[in-house]
N, C-alpha and C. Protein backbone atom coordinates (compact mmCIF):
# COMPACT_ATOMS: atom_id res chain seq x y z
N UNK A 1 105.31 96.98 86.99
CA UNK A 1 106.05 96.06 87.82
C UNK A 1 105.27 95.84 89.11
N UNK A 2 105.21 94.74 89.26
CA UNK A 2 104.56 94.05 90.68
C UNK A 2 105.70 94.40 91.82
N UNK A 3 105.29 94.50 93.21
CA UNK A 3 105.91 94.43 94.07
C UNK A 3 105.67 93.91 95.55
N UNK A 4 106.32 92.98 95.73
CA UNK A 4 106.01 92.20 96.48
C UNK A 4 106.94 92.94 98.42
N UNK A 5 106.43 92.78 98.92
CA UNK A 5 107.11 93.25 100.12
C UNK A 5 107.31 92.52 101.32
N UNK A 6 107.95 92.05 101.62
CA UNK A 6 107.81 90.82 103.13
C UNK A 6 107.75 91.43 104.44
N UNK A 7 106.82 90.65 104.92
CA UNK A 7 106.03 91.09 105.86
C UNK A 7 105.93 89.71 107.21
N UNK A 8 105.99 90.07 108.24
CA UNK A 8 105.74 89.12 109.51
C UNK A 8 104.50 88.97 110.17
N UNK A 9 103.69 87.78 110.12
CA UNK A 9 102.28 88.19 110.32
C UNK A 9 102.39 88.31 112.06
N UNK A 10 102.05 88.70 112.57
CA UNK A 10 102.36 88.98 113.90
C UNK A 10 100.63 88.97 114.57
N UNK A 11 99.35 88.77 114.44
CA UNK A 11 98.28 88.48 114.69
C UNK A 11 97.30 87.84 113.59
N UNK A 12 96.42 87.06 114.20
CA UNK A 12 94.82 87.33 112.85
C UNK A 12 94.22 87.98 113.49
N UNK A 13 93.25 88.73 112.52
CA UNK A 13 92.50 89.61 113.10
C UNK A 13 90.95 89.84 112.97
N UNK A 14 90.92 88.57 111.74
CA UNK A 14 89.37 88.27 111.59
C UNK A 14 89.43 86.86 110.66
N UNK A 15 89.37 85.47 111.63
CA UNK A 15 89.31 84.63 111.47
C UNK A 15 88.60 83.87 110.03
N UNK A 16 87.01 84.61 109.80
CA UNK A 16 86.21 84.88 109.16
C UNK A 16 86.35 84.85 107.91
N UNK A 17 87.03 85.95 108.07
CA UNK A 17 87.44 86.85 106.47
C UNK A 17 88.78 86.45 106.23
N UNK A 18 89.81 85.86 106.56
CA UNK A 18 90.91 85.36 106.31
C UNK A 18 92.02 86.54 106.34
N UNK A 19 91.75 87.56 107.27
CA UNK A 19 92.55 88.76 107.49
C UNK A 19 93.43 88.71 109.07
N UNK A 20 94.74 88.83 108.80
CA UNK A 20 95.78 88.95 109.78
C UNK A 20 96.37 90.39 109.97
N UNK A 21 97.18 90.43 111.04
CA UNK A 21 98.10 91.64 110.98
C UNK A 21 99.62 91.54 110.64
N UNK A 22 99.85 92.11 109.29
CA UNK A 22 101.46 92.05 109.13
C UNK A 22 102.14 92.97 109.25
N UNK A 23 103.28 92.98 109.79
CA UNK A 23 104.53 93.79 109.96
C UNK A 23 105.32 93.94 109.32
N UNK A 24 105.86 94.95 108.72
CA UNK A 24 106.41 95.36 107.34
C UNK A 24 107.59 96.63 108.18
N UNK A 25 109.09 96.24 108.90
CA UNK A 25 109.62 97.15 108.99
C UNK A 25 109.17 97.96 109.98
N UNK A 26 108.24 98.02 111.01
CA UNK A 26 107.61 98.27 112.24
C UNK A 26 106.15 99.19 112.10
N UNK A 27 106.23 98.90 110.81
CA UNK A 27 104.51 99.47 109.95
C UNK A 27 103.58 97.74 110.01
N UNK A 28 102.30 98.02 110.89
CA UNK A 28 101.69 97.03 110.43
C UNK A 28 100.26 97.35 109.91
N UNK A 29 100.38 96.37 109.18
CA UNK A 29 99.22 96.76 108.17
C UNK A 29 97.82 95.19 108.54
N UNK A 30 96.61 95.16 107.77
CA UNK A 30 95.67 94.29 107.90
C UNK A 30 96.00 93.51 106.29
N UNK A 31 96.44 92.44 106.16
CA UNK A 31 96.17 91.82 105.06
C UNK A 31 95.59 90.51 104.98
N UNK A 32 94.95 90.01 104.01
CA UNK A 32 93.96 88.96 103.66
C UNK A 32 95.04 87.98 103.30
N UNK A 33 95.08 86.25 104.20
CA UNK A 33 95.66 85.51 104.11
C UNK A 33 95.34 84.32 103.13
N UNK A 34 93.92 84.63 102.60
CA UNK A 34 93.81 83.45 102.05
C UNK A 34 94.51 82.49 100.77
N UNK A 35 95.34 83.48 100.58
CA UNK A 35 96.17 82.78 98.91
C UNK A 35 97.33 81.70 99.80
N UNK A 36 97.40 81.77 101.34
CA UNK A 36 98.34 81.24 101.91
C UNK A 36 98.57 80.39 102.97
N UNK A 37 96.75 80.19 103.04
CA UNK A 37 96.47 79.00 103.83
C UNK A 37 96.37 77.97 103.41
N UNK A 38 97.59 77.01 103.95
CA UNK A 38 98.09 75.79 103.78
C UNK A 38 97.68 74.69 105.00
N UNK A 39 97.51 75.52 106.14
CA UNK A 39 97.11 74.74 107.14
C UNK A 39 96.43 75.98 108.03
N UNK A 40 96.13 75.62 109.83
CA UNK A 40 94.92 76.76 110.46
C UNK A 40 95.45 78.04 109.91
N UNK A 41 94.81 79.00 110.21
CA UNK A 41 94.89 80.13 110.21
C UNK A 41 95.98 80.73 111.16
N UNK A 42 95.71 80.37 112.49
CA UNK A 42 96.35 80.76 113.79
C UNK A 42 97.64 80.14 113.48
N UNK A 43 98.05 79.39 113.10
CA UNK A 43 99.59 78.55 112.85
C UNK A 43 100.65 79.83 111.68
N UNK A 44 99.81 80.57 110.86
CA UNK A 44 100.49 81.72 110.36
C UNK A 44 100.80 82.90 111.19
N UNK A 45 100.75 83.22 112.12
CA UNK A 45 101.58 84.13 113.34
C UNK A 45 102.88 83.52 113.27
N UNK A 46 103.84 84.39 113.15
CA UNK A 46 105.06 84.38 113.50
C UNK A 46 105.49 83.74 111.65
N UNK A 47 104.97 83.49 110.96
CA UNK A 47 105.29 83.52 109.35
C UNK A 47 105.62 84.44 108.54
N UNK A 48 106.59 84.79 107.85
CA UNK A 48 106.99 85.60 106.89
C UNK A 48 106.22 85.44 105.43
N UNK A 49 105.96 86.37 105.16
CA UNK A 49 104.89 86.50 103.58
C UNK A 49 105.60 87.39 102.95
N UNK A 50 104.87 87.46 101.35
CA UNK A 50 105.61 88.22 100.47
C UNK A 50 103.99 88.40 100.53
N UNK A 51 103.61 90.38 100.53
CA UNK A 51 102.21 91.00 100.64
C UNK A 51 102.62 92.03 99.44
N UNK A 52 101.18 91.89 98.39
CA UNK A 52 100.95 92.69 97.13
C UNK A 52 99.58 93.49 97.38
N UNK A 53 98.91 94.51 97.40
CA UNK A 53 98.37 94.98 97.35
C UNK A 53 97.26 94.38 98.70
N UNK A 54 97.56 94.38 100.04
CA UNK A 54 97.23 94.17 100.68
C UNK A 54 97.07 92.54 100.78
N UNK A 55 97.57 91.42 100.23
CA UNK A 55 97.26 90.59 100.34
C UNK A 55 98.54 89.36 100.65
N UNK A 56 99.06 88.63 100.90
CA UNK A 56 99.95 87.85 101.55
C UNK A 56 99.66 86.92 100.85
N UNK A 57 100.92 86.68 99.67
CA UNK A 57 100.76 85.89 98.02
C UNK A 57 101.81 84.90 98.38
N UNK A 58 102.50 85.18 99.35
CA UNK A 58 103.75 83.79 99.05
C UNK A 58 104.26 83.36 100.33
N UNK A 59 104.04 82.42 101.25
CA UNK A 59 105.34 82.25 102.22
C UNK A 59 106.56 82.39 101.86
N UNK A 60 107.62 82.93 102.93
CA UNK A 60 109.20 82.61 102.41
C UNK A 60 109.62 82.80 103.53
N UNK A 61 110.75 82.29 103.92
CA UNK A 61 111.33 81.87 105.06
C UNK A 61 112.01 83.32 105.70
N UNK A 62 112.73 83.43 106.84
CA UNK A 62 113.07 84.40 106.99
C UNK A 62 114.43 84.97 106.70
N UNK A 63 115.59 84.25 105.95
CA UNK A 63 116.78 84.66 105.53
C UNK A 63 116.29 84.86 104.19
N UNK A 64 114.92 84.80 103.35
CA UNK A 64 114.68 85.52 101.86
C UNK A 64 114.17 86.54 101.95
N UNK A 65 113.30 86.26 103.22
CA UNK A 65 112.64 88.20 103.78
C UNK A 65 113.46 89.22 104.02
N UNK A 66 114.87 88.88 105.36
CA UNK A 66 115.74 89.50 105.04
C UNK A 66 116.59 89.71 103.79
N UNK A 67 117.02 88.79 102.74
CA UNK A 67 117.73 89.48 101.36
C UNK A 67 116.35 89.68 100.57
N UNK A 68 115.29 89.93 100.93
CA UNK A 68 114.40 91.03 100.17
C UNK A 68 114.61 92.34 100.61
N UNK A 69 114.20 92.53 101.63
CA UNK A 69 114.30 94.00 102.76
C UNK A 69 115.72 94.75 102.12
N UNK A 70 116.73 93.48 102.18
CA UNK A 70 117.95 94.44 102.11
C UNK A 70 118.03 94.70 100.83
N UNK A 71 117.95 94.07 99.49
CA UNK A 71 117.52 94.46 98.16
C UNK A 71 116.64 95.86 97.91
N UNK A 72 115.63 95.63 98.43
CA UNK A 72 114.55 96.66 98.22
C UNK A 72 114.99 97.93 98.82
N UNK A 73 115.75 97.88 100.37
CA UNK A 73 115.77 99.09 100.76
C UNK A 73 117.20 99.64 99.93
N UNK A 74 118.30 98.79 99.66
CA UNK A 74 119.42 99.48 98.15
C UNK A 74 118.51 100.19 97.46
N UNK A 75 117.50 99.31 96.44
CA UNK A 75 116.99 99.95 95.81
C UNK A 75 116.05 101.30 95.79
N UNK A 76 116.00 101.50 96.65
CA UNK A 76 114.88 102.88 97.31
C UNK A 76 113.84 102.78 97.36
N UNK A 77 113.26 101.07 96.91
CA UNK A 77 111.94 101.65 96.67
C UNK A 77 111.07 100.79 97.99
N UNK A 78 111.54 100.17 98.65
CA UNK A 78 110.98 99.95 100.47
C UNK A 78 110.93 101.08 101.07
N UNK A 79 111.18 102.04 100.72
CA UNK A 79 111.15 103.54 101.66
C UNK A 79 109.76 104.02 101.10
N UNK A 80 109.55 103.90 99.87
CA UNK A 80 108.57 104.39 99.26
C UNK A 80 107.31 103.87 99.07
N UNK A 81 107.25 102.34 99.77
CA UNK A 81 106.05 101.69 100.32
C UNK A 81 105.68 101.56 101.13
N UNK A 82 106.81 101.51 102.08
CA UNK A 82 106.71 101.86 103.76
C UNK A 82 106.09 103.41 103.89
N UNK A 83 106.38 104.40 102.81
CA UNK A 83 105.92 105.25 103.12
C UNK A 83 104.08 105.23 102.90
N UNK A 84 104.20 104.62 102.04
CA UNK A 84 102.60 104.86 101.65
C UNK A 84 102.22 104.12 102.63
N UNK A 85 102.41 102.67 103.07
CA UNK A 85 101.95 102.15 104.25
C UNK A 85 101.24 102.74 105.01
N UNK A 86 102.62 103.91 105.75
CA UNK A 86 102.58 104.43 106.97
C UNK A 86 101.07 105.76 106.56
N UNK A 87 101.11 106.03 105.61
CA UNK A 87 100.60 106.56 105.63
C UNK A 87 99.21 106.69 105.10
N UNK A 88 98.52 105.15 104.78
CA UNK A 88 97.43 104.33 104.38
C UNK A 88 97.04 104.19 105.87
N UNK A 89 97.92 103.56 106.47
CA UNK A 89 97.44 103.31 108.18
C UNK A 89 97.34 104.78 109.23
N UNK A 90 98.05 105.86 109.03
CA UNK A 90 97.59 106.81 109.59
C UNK A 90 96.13 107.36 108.80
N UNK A 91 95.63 107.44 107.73
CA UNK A 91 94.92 107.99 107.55
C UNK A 91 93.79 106.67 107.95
N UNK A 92 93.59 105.52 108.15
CA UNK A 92 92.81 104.85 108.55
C UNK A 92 92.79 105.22 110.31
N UNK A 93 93.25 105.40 110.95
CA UNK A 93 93.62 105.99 112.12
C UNK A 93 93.16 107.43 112.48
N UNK A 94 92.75 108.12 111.26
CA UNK A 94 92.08 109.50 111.51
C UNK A 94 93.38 110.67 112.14
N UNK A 95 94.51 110.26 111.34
CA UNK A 95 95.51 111.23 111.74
C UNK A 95 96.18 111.14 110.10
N UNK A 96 95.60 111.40 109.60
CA UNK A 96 96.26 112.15 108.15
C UNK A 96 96.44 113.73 108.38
């Protein structure tokens, strides 16, 4: 099963490479925007994405992000990606 997670891009972070910063639940992570540029780059700040394996596969507005979040976290399993998140980004951080 695929899993998709919504996320708020809240910076880019390498214009270049088509990589932003998304916010996932107050975990932010680096993901690659390019499956979702529709127009600049910089115009995706403040956009909601659906992010799969580091990558930001779908726009969706923000009342589907919220009934994702709230779906996923019923289901238990947003705790359990947020966890790995958190803990993909601490160990990139040199605090594993």
């Amino acid at each position: 099963m695929c899993l998709g997670i919504p996320g708020r891009i809240v910076a880019i972070t390498d214009e270049a490479r088509q990589m932003a910063m998304a916010e996932v639940s107050g975990v932010r992570r680096e993901v690659n925007v390019a499956c979702v540029l529709d127009r600049p780059i910089g115009a995706l700040v403040g956009e909601w994405v659906l992010i799969h394996v580091g990558f930001a596969m779908a726009l969706i507005d923000e009342d589907e992000a919220a009934r994702t979040l709230d779906a996923l976290r019923d289901l238990g399993e947003a705790q359990e990606a947020l966890d790995a998140m958190a803990e993909g980004q601490r160990a990139l951080e040199g605090r594993a």
